[in-house]
ModelCIF file with pLDDT and N, C-alpha, C, O atoms, coordinates in Angstrom:
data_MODEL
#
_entry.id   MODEL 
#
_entity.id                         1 
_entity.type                       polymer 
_entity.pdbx_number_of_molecules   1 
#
_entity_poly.entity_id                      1 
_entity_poly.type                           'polypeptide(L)' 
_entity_poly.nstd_linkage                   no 
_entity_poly.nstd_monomer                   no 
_entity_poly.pdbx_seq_one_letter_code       
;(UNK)(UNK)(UNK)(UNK)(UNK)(UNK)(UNK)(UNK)(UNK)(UNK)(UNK)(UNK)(UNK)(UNK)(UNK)(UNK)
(UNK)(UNK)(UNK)(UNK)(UNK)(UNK)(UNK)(UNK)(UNK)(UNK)(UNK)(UNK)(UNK)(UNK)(UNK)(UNK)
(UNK)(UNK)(UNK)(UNK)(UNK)(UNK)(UNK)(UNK)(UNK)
;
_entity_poly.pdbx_seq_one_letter_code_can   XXXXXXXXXXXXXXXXXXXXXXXXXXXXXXXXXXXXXXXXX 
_entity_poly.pdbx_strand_id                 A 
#
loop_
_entity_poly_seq.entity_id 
_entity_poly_seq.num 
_entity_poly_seq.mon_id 
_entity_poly_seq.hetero 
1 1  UNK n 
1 2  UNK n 
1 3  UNK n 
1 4  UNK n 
1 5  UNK n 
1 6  UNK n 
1 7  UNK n 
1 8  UNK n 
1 9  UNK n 
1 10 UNK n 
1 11 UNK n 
1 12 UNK n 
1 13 UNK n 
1 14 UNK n 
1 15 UNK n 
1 16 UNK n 
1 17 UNK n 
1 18 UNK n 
1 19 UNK n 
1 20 UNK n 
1 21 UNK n 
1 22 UNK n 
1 23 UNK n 
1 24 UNK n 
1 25 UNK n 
1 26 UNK n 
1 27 UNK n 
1 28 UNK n 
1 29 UNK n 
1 30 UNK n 
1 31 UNK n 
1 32 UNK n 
1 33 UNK n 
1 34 UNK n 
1 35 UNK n 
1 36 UNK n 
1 37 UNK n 
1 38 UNK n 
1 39 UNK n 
1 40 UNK n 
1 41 UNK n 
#
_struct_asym.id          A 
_struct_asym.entity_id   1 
#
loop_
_ma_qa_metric.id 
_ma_qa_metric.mode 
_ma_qa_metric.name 
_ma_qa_metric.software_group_id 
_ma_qa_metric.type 
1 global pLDDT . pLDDT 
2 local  pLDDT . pLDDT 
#
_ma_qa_metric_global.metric_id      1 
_ma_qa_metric_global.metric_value   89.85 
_ma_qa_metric_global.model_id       1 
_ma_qa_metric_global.ordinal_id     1 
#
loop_
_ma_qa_metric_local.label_asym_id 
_ma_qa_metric_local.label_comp_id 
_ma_qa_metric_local.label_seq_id 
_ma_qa_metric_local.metric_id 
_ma_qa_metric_local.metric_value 
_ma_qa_metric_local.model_id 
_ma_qa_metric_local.ordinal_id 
A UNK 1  2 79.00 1 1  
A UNK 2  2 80.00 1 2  
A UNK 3  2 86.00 1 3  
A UNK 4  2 90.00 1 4  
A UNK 5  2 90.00 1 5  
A UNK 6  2 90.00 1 6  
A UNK 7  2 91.00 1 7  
A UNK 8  2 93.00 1 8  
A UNK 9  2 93.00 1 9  
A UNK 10 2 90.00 1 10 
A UNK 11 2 92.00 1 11 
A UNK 12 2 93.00 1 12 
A UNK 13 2 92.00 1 13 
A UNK 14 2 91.00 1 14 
A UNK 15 2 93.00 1 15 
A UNK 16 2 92.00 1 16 
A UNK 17 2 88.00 1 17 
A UNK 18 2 87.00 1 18 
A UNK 19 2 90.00 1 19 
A UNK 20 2 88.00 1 20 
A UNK 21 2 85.00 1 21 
A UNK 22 2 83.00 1 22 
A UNK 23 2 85.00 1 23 
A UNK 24 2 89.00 1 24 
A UNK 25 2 90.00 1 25 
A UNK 26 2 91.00 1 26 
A UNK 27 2 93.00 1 27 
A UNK 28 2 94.00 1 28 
A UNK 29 2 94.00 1 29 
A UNK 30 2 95.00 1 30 
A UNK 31 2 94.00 1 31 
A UNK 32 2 93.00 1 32 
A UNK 33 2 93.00 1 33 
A UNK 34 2 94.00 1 34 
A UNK 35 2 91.00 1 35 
A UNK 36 2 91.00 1 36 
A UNK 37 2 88.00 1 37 
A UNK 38 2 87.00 1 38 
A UNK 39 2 88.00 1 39 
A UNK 40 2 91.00 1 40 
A UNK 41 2 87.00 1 41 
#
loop_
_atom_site.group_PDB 
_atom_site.id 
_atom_site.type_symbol 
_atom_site.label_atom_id 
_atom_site.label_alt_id 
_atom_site.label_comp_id 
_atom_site.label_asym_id 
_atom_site.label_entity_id 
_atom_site.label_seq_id 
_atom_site.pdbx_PDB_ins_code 
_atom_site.Cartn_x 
_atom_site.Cartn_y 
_atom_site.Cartn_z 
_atom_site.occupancy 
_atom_site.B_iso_or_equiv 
_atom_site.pdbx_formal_charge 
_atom_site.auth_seq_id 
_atom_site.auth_comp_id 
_atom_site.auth_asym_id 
_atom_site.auth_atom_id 
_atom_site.pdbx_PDB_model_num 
ATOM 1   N N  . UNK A 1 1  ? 101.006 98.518  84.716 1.00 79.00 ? 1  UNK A N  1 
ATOM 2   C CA . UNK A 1 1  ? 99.554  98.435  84.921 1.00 79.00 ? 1  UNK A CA 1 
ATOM 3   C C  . UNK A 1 1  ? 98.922  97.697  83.749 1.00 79.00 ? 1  UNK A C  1 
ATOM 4   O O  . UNK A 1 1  ? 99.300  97.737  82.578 1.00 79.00 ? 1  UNK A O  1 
ATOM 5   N N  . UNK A 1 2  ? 97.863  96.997  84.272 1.00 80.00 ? 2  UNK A N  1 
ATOM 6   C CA . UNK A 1 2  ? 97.275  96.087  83.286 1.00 80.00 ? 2  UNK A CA 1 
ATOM 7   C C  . UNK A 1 2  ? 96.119  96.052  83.663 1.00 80.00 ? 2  UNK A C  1 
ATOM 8   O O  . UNK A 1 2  ? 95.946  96.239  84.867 1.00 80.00 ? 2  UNK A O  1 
ATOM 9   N N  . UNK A 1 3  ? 94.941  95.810  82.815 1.00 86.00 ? 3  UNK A N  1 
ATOM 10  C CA . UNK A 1 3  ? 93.476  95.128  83.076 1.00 86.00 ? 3  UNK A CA 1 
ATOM 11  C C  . UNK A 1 3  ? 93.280  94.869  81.395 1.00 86.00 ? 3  UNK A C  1 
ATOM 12  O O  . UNK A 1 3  ? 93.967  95.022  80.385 1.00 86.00 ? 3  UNK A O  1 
ATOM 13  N N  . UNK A 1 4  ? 92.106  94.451  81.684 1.00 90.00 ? 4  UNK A N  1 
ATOM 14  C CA . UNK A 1 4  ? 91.172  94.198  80.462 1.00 90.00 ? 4  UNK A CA 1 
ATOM 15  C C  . UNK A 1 4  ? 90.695  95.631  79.315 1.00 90.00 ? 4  UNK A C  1 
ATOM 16  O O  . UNK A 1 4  ? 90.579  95.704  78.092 1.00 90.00 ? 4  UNK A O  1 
ATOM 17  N N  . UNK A 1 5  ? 90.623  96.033  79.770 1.00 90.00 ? 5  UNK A N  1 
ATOM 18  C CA . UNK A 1 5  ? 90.301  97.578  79.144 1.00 90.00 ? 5  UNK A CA 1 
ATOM 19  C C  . UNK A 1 5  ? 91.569  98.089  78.377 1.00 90.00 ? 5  UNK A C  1 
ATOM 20  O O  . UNK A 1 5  ? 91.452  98.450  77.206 1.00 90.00 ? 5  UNK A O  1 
ATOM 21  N N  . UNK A 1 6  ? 92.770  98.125  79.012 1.00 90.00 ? 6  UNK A N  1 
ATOM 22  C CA . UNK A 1 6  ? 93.624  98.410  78.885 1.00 90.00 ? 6  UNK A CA 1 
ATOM 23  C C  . UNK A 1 6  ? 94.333  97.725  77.425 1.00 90.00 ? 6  UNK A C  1 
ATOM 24  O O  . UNK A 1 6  ? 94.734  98.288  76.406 1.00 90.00 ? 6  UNK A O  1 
ATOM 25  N N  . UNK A 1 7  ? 94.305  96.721  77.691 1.00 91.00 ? 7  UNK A N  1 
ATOM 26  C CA . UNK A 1 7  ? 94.437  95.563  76.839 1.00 91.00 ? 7  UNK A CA 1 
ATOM 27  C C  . UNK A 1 7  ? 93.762  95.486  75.190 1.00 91.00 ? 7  UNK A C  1 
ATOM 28  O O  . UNK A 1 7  ? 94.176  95.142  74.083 1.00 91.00 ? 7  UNK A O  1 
ATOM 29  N N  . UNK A 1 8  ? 92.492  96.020  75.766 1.00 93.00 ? 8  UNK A N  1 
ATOM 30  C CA . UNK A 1 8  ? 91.276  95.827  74.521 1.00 93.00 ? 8  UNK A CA 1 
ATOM 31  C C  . UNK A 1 8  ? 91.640  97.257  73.617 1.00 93.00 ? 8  UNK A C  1 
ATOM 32  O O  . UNK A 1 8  ? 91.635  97.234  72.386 1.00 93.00 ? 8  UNK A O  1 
ATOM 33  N N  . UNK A 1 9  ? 91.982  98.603  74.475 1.00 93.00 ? 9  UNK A N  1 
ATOM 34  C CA . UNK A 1 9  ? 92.072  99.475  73.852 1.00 93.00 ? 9  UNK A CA 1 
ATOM 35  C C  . UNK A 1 9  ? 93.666  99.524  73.190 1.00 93.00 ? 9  UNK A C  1 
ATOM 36  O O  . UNK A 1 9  ? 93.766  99.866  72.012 1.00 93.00 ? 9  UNK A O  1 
ATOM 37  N N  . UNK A 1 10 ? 95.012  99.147  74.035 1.00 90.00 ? 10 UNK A N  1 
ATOM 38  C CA . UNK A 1 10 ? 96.059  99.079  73.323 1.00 90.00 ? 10 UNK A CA 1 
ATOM 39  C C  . UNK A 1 10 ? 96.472  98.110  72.102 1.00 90.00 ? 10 UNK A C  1 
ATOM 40  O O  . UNK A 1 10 ? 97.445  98.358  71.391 1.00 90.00 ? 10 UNK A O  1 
ATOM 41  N N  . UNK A 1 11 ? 95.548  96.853  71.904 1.00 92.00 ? 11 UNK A N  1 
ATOM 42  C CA . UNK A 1 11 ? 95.445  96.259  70.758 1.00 92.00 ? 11 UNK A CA 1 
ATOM 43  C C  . UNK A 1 11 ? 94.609  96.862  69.792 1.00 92.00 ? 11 UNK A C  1 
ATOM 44  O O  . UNK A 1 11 ? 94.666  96.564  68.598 1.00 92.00 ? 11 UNK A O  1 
ATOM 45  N N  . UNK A 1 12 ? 93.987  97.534  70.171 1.00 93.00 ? 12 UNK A N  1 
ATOM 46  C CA . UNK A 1 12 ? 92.969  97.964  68.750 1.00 93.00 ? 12 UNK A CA 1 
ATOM 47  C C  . UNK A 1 12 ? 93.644  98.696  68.456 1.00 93.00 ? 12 UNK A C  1 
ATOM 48  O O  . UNK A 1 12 ? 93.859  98.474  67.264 1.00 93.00 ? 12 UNK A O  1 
ATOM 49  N N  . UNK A 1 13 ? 94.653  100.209 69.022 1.00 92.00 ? 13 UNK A N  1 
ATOM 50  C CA . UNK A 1 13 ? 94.787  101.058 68.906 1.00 92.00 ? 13 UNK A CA 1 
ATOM 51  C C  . UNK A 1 13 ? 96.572  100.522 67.964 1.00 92.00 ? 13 UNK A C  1 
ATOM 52  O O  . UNK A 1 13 ? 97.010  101.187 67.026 1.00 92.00 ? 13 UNK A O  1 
ATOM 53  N N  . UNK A 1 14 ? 97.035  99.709  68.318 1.00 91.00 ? 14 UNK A N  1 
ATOM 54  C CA . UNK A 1 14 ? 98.339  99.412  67.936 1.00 91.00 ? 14 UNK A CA 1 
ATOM 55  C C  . UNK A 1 14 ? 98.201  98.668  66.292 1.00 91.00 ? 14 UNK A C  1 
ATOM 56  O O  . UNK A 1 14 ? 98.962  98.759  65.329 1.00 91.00 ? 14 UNK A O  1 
ATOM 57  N N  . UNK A 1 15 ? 97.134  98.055  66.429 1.00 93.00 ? 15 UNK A N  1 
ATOM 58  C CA . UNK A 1 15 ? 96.793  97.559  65.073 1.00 93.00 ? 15 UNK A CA 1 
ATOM 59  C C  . UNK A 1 15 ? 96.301  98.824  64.139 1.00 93.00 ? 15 UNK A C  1 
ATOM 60  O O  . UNK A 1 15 ? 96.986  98.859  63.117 1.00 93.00 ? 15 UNK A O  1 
ATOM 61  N N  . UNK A 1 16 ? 95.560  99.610  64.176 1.00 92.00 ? 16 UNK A N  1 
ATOM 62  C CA . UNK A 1 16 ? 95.309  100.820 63.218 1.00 92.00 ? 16 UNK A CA 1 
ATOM 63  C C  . UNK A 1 16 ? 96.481  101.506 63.491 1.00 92.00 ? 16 UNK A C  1 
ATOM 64  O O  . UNK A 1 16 ? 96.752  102.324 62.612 1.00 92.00 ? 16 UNK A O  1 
ATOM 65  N N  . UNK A 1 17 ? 97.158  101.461 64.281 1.00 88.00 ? 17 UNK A N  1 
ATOM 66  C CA . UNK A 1 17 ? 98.634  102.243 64.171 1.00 88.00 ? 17 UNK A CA 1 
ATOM 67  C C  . UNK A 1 17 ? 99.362  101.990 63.074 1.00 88.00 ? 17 UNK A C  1 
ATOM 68  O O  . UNK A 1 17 ? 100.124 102.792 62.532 1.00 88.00 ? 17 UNK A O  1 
ATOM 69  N N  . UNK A 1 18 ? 99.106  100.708 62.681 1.00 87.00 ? 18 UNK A N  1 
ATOM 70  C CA . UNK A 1 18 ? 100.060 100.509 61.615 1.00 87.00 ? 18 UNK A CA 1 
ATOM 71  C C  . UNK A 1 18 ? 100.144 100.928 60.599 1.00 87.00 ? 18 UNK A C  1 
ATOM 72  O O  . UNK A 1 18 ? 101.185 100.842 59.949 1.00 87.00 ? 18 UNK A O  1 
ATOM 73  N N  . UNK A 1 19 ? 98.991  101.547 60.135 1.00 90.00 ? 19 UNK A N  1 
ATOM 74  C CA . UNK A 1 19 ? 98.677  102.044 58.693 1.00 90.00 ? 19 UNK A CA 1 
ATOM 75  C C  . UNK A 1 19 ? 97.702  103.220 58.850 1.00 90.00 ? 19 UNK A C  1 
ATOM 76  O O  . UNK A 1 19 ? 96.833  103.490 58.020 1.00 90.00 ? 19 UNK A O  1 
ATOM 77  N N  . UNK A 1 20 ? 97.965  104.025 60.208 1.00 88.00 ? 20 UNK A N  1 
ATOM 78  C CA . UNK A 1 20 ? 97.156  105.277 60.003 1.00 88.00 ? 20 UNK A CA 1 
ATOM 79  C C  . UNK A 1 20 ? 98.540  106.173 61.756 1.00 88.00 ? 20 UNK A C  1 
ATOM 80  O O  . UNK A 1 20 ? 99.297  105.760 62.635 1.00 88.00 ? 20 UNK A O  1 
ATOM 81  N N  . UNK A 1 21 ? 98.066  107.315 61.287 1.00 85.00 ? 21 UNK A N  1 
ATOM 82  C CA . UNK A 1 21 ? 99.378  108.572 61.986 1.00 85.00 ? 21 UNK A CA 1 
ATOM 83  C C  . UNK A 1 21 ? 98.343  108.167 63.891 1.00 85.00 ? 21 UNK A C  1 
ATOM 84  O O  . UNK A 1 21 ? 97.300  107.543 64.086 1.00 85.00 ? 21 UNK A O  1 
ATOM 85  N N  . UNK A 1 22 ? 99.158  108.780 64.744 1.00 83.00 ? 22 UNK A N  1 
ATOM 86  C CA . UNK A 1 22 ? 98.772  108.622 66.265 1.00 83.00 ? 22 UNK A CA 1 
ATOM 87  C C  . UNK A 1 22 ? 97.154  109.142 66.132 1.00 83.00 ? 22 UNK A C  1 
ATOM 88  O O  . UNK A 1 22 ? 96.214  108.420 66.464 1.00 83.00 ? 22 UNK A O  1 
ATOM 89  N N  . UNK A 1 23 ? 97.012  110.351 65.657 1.00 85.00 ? 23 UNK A N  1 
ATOM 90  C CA . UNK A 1 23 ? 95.546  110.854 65.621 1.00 85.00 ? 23 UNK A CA 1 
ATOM 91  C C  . UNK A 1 23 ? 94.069  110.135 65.029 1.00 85.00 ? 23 UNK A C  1 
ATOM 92  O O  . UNK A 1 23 ? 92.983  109.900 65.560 1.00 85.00 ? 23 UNK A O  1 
ATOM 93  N N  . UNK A 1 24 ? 94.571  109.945 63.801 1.00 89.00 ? 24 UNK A N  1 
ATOM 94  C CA . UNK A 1 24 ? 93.683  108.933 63.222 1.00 89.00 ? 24 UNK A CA 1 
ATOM 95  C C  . UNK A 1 24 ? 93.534  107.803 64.028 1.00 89.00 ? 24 UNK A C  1 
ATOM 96  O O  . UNK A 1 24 ? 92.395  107.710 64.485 1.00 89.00 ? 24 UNK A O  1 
ATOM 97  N N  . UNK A 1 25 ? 94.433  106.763 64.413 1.00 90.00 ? 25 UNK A N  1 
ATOM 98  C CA . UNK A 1 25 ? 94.467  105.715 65.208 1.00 90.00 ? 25 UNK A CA 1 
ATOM 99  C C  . UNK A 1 25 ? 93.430  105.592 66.340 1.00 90.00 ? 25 UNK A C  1 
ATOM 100 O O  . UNK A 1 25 ? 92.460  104.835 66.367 1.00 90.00 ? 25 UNK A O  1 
ATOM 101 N N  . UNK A 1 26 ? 93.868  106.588 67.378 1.00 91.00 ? 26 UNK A N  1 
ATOM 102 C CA . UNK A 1 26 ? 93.011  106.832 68.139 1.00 91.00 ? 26 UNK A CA 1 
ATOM 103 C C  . UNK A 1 26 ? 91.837  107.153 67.771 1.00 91.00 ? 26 UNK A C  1 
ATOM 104 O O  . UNK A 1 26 ? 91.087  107.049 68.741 1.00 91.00 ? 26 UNK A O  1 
ATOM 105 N N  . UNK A 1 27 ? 91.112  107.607 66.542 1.00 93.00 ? 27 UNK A N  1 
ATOM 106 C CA . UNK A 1 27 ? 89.565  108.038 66.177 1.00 93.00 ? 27 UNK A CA 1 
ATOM 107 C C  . UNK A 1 27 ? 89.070  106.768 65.645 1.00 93.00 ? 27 UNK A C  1 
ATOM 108 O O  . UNK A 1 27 ? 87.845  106.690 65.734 1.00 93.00 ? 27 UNK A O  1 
ATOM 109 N N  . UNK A 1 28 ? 89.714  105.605 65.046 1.00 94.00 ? 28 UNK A N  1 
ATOM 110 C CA . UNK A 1 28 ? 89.485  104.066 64.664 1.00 94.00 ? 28 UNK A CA 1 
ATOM 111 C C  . UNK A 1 28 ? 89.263  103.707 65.957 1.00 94.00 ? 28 UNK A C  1 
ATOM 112 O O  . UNK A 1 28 ? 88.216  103.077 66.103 1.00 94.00 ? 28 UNK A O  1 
ATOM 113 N N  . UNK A 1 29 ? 89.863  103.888 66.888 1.00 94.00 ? 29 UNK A N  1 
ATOM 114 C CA . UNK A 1 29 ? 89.943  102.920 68.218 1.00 94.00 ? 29 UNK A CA 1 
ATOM 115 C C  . UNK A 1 29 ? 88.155  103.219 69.020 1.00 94.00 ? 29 UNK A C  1 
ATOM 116 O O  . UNK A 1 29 ? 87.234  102.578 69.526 1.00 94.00 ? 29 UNK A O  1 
ATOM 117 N N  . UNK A 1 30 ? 88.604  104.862 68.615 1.00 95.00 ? 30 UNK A N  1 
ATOM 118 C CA . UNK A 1 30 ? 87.324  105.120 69.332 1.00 95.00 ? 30 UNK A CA 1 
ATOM 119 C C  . UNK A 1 30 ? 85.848  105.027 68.561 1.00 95.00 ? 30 UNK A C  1 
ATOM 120 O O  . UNK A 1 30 ? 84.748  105.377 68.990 1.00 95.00 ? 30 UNK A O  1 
ATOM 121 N N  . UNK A 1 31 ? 86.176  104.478 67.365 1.00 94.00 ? 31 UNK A N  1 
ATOM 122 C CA . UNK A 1 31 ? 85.103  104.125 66.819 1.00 94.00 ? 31 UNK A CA 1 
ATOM 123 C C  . UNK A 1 31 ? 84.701  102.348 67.140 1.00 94.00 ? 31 UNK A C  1 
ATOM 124 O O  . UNK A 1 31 ? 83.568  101.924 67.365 1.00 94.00 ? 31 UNK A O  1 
ATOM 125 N N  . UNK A 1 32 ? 85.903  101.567 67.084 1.00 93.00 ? 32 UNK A N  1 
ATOM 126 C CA . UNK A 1 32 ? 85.713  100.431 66.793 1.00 93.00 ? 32 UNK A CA 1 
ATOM 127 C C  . UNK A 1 32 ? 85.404  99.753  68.110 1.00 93.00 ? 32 UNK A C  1 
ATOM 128 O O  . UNK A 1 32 ? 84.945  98.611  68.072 1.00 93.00 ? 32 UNK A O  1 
ATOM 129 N N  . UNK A 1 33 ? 85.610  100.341 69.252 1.00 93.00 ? 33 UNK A N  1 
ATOM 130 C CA . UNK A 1 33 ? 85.412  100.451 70.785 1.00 93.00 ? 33 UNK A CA 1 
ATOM 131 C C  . UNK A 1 33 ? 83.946  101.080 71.271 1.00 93.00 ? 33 UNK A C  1 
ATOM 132 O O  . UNK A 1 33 ? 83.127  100.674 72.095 1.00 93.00 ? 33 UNK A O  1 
ATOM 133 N N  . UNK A 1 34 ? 83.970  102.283 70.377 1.00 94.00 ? 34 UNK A N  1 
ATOM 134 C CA . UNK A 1 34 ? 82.721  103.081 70.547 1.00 94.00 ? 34 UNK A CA 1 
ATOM 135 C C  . UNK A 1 34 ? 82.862  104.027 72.204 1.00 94.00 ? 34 UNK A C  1 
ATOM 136 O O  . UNK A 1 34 ? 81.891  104.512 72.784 1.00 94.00 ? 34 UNK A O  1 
ATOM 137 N N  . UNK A 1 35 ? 84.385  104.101 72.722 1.00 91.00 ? 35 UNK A N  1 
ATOM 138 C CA . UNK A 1 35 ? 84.625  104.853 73.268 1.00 91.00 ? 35 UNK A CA 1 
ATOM 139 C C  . UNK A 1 35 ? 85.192  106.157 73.345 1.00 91.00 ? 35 UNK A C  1 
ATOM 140 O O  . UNK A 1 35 ? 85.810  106.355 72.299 1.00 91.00 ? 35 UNK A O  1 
ATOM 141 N N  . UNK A 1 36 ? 85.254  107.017 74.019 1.00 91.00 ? 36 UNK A N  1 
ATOM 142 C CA . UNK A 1 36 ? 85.164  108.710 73.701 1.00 91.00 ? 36 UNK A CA 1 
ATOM 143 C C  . UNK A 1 36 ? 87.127  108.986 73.456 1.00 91.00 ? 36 UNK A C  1 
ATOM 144 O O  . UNK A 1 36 ? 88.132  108.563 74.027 1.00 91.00 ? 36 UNK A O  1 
ATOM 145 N N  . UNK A 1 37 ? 86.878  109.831 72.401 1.00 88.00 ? 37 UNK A N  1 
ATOM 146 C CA . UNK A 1 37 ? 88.625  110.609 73.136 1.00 88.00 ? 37 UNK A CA 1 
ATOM 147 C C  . UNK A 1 37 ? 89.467  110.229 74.249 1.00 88.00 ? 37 UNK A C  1 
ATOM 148 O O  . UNK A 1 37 ? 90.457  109.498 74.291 1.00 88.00 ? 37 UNK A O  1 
ATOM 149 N N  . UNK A 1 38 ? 88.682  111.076 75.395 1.00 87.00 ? 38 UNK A N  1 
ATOM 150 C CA . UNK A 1 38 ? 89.348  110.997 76.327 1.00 87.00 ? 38 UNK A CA 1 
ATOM 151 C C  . UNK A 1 38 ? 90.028  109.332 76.795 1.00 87.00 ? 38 UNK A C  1 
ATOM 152 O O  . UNK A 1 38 ? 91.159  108.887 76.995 1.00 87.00 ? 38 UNK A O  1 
ATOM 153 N N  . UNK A 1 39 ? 88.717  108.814 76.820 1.00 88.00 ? 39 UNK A N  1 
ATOM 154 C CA . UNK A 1 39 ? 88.535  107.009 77.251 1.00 88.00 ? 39 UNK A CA 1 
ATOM 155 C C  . UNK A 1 39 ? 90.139  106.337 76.429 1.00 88.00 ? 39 UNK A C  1 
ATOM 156 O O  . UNK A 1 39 ? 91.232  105.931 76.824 1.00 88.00 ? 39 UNK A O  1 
ATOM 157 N N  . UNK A 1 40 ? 89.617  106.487 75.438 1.00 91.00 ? 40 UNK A N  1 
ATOM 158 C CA . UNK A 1 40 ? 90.795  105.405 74.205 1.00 91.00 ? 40 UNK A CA 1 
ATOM 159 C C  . UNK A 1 40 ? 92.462  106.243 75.257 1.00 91.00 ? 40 UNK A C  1 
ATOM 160 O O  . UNK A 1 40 ? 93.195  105.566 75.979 1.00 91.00 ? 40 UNK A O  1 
ATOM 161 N N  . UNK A 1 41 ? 92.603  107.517 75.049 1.00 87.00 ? 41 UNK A N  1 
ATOM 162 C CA . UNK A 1 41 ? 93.728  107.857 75.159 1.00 87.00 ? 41 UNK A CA 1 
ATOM 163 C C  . UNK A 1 41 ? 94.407  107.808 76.249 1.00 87.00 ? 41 UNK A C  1 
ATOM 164 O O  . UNK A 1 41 ? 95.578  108.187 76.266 1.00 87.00 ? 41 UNK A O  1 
#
């Protein structure tokens, strides 16, 4: 599965992966997205 969303959130989220643990990552994503918990994950 693929779209745009998908895309936008697994690059943001893979890039702060690199230098922060699964939890943190996801709270960058959902900041830098400005989408919720649930949304990013």
């Amino acid at each position: 599965y693929e779209s745009d969303t998908e895309k936008l959130v697994r690059q943001s989220f893979n890039t702060f992966r690199e230098t922060q643990n699964y939890s943190a990552a996801v709270t960058s994503t959902m900041a830098a997205l400005q989408l919720s918990r649930p949304s990013v994950t």
